[in-house]
Protein backbone atom coordinates (compact mmCIF):
# COMPACT_ATOMS: atom_id res chain seq x y z
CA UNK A 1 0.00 0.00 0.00
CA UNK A 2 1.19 3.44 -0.95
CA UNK A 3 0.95 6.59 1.48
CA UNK A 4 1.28 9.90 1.57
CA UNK A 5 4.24 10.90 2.41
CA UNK A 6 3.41 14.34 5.26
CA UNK A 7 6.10 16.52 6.03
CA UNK A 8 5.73 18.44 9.14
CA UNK A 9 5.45 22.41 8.56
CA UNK A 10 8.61 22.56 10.60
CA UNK A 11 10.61 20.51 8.09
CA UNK A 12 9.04 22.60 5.29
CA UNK A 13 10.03 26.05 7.40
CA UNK A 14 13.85 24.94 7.69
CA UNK A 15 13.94 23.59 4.48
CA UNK A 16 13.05 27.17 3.09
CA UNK A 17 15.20 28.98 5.45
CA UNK A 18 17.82 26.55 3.83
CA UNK A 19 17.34 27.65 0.61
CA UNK A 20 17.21 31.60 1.26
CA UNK A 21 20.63 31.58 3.60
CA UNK A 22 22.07 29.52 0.42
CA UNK A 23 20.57 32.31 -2.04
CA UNK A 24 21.82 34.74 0.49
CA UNK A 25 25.15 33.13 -0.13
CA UNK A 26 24.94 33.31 -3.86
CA UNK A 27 24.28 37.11 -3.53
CA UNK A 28 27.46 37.22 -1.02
CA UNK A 29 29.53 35.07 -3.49
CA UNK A 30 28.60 37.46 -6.33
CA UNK A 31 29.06 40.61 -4.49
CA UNK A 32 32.96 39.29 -4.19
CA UNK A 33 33.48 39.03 -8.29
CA UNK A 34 34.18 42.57 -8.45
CA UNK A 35 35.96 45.29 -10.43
CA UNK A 36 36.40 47.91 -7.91
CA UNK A 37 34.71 51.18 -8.45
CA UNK A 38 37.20 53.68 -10.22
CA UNK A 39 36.66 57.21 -10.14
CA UNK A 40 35.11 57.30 -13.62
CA UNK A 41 32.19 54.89 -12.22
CA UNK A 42 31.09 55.02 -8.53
CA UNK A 43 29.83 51.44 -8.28
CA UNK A 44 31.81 48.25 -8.26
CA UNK A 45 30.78 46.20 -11.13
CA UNK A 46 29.72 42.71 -9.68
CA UNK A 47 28.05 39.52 -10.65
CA UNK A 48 24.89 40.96 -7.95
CA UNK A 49 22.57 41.61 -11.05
CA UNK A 50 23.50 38.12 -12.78
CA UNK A 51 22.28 35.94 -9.36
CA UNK A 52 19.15 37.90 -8.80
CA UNK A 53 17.40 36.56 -11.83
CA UNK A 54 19.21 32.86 -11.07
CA UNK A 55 18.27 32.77 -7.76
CA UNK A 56 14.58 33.81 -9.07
CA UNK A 57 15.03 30.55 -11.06
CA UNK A 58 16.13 28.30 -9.05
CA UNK A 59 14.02 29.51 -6.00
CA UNK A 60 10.65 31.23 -7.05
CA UNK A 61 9.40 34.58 -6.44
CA UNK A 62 9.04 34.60 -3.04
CA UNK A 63 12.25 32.96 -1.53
CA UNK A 64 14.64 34.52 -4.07
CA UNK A 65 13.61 37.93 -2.93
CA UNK A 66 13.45 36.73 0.48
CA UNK A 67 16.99 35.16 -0.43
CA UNK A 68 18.22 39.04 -1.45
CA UNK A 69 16.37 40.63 2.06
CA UNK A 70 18.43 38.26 3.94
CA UNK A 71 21.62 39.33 2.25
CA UNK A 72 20.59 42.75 3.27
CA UNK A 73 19.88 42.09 6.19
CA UNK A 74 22.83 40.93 6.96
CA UNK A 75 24.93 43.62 5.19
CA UNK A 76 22.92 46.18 7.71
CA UNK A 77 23.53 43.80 10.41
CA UNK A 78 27.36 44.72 10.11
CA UNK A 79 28.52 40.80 8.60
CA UNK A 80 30.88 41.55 5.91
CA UNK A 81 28.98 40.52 2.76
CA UNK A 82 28.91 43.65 0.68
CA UNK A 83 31.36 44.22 -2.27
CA UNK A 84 34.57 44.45 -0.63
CA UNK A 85 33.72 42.09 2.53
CA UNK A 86 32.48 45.18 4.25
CA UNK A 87 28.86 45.45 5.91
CA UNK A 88 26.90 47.69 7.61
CA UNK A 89 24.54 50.76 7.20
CA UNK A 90 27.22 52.93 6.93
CA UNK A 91 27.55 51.57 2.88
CA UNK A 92 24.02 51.88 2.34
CA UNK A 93 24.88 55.50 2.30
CA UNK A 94 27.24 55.46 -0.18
CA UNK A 95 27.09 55.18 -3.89
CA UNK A 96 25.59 51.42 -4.05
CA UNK A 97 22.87 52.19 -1.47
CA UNK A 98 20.08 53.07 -4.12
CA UNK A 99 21.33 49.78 -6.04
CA UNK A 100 20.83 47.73 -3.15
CA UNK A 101 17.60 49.02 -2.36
CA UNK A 102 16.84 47.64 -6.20
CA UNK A 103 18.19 44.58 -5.51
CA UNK A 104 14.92 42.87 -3.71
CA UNK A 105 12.45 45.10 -5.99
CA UNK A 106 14.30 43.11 -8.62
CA UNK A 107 13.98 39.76 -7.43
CA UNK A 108 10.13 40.27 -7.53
CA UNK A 109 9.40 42.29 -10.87
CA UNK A 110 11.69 39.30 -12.31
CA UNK A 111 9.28 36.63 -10.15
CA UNK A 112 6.39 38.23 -11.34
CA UNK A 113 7.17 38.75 -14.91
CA UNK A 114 8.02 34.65 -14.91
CA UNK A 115 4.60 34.12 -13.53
CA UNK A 116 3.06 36.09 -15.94
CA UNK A 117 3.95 33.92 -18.65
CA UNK A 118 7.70 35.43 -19.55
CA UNK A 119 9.79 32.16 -18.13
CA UNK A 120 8.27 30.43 -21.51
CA UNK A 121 11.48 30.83 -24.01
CA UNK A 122 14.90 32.71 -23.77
CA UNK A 123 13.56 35.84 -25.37
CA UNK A 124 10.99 36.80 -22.84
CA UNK A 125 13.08 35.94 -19.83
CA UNK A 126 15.23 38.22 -21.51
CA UNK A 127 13.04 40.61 -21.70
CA UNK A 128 12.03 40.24 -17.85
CA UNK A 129 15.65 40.12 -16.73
CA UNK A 130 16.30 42.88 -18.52
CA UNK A 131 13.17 44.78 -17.12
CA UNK A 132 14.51 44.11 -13.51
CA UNK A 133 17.85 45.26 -13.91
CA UNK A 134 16.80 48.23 -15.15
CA UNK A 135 14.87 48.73 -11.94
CA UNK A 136 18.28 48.10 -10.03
CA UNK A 137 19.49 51.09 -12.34
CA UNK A 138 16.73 53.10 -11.92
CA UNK A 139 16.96 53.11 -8.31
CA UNK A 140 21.03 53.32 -8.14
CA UNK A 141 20.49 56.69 -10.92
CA UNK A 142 17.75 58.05 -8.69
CA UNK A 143 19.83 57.34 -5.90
CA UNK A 144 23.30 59.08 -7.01
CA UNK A 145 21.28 62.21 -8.75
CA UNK A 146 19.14 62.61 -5.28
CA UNK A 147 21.97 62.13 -2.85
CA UNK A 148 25.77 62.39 -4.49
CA UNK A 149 25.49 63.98 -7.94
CA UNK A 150 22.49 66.07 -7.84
CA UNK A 151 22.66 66.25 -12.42
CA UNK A 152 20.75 63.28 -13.60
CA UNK A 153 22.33 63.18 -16.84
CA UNK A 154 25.76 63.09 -15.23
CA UNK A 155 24.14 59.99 -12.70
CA UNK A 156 23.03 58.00 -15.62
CA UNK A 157 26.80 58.68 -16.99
CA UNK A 158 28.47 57.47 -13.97
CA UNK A 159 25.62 54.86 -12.54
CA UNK A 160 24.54 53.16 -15.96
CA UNK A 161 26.41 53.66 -18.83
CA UNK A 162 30.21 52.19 -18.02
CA UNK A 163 27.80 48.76 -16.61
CA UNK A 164 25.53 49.02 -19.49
CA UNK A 165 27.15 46.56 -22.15
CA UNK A 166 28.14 43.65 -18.97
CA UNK A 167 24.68 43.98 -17.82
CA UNK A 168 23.15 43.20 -21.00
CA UNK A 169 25.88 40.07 -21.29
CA UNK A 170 24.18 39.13 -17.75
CA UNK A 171 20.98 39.21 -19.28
CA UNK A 172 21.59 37.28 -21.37
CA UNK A 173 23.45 34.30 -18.86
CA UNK A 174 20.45 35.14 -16.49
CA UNK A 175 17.71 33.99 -19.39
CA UNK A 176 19.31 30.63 -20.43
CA UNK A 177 17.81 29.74 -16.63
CA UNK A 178 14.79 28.31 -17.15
CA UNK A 179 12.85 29.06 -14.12
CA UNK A 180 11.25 25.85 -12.19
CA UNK A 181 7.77 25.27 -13.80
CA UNK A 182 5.82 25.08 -9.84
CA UNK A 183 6.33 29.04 -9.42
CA UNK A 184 4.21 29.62 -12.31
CA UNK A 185 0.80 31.43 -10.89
CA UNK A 186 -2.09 28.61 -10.94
């Protein structure tokens, strides 16, 4: 005789707080495969905007952006996980503090653009990778004109266009992951 196998909602809670400090990890991990920022671009370039849309893949809406809070969180806690190995809310304040605040809204605009029907083929994940990193540089621009620069055309000078060309070679890494089929709205 066959049975249902029942997991207890314990199991299920560590087993997703598993997966989110491992995504958390991933964002850590990527934050660390860095070119330094220089002073013609503020920003380190990093690998940050190439896991987002992975860990969306691999994890679903909802703990991949969970998976990017908790690297946060931890970055504002003080651990050193930020580009650099440095943490703490002193670097939110910086010139990567309006990217990071993109970072989560990200995670989800990816999510829910898969859900809506763009995980089907590489061209619309593409498209929906593409959509949320340009909310990462929409908040990093906004975030340099409103706080450092104070010129938005010299903000999307320095905050987009030397990370332009890599990001679109993310993209394009990001949409060969096909993104598990159970995350897809019912």
């Amino acid at each position: 005789m066959l049975s249902a196998r029942t997991v207890s909602p314990s199991a299920v809670f560590a087993r997703r707080a598993a997966l989110v400090l491992a995504g958390s990890g991933l964002m850590y991990l990527s934050a660390q495969i860095a070119v330094p920022a220089t002073s013609i671009w503020g920003v380190p370039f990093t690998l940050q905007t190439l896991a987002i849309p992975i860990l969306v893949a691999l994890l679903g809406r909802e703990l991949g952006t969970l998976a990017v809070l908790a690297y946060l969180a931890e970055a504002l806690a003080g651990l050193p996980v930020l580009q650099g190995n440095v943490g703490g809310i002193a670097r939110f304040f910086g010139s990567t503090g309006g990217y990071l605040i993109g970072f989560p809204l990200a995670a989800y605009a990816v999510g829910s653009l898969y859900r809506a029907g763009f995980d089907r083929n590489f061209g619309s994940r593409f498209v929906a990778v593409f959509l949320g990193t340009g909310l990462v540089f929409v908040t990093g621009v906004l975030w340099l004109d409103l706080f450092l620069i104070h010129d938005l055309v010299k903000s999307v000078a320095a905050g987009v266009a030397p990370f332009l060309v890599g990001d679109v070679v993310k993209c394009l890494v990001a949409a060969a992951f096909r993104p598990r089929i159970g995350d897809r709205a019912r």
